[in-house]
Protein backbone atom coordinates (compact mmCIF):
# COMPACT_ATOMS: atom_id res chain seq x y z
CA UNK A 1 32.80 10.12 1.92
CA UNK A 2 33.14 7.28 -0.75
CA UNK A 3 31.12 4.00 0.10
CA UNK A 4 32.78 0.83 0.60
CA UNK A 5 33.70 -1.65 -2.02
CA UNK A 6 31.44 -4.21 -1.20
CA UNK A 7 28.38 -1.83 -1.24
CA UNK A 8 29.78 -0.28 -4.76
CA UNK A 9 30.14 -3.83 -5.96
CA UNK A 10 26.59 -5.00 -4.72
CA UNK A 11 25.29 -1.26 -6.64
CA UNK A 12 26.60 -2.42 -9.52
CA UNK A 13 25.15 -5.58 -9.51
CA UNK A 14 22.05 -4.61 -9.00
CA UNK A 15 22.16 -1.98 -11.59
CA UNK A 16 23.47 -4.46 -13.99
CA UNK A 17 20.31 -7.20 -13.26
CA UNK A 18 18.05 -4.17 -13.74
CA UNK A 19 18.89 -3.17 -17.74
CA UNK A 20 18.50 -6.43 -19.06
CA UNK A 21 15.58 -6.39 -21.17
CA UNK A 22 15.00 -10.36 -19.95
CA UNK A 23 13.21 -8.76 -16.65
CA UNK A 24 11.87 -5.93 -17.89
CA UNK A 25 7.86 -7.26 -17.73
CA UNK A 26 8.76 -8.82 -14.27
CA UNK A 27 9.95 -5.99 -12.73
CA UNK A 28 7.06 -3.97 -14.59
CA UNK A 29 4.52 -5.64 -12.72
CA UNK A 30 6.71 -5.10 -9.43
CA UNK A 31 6.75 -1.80 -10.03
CA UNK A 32 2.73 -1.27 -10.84
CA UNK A 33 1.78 -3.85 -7.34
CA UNK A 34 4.26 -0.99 -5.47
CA UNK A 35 2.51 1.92 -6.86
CA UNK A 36 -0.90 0.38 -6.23
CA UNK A 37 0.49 -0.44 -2.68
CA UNK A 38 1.27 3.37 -2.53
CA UNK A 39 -1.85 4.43 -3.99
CA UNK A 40 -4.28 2.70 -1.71
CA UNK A 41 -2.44 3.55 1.50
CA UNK A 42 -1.96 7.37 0.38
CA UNK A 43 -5.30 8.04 -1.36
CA UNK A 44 -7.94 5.39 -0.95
CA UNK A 45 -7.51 3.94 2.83
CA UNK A 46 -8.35 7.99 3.93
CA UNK A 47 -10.85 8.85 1.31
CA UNK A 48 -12.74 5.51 2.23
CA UNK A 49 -12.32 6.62 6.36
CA UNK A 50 -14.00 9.75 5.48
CA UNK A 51 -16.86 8.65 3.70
CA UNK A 52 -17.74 6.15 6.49
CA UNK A 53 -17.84 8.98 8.85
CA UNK A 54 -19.64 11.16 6.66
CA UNK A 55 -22.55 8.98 5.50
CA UNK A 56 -22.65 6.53 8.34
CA UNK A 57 -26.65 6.23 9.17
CA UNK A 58 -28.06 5.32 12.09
CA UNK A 59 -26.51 5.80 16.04
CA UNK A 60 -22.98 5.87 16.46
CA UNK A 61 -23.49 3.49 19.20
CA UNK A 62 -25.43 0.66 17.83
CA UNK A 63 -27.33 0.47 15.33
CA UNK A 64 -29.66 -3.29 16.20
CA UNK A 65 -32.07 -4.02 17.26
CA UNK A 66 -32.50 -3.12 21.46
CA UNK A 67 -34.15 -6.83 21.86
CA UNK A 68 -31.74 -8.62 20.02
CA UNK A 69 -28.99 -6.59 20.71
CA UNK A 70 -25.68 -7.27 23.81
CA UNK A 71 -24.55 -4.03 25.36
CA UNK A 72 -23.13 -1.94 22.83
């Protein structure tokens, strides 16, 4: 099934805008805030969820003082 002219036409557009050399360092950085993006959700966001329920110290259910502290 061929895709329609106006999405072929847009393609090569696009295509076009991305081999000029003029955006190369723009769409560099783009490209590295994406895979940073991609990199915190994938690796960091779990490894960091883990950790806190590994070495978390103290009661699970509040860790104040009982005086000073509202119902947990």
């Amino acid at each position: 099934m061929a895709a329609p002219p106006q999405l072929r036409t847009l393609l090569f557009a696009v295509n076009a805008l991305l081999r000029k050399r003029r955006y190369h360092a723009a769409l560099a950085m783009l490209k590295g805030f994406r895979n940073g993006a991609v990199y915190g959700v994938k690796i960091r966001a779990p490894h960091a969820l883990v950790m806190t329920f590994l070495f978390r110290s103290g009661r699970s259910a509040c860790t104040c003082y009982p005086a000073s502290c509202l119902p947990c």
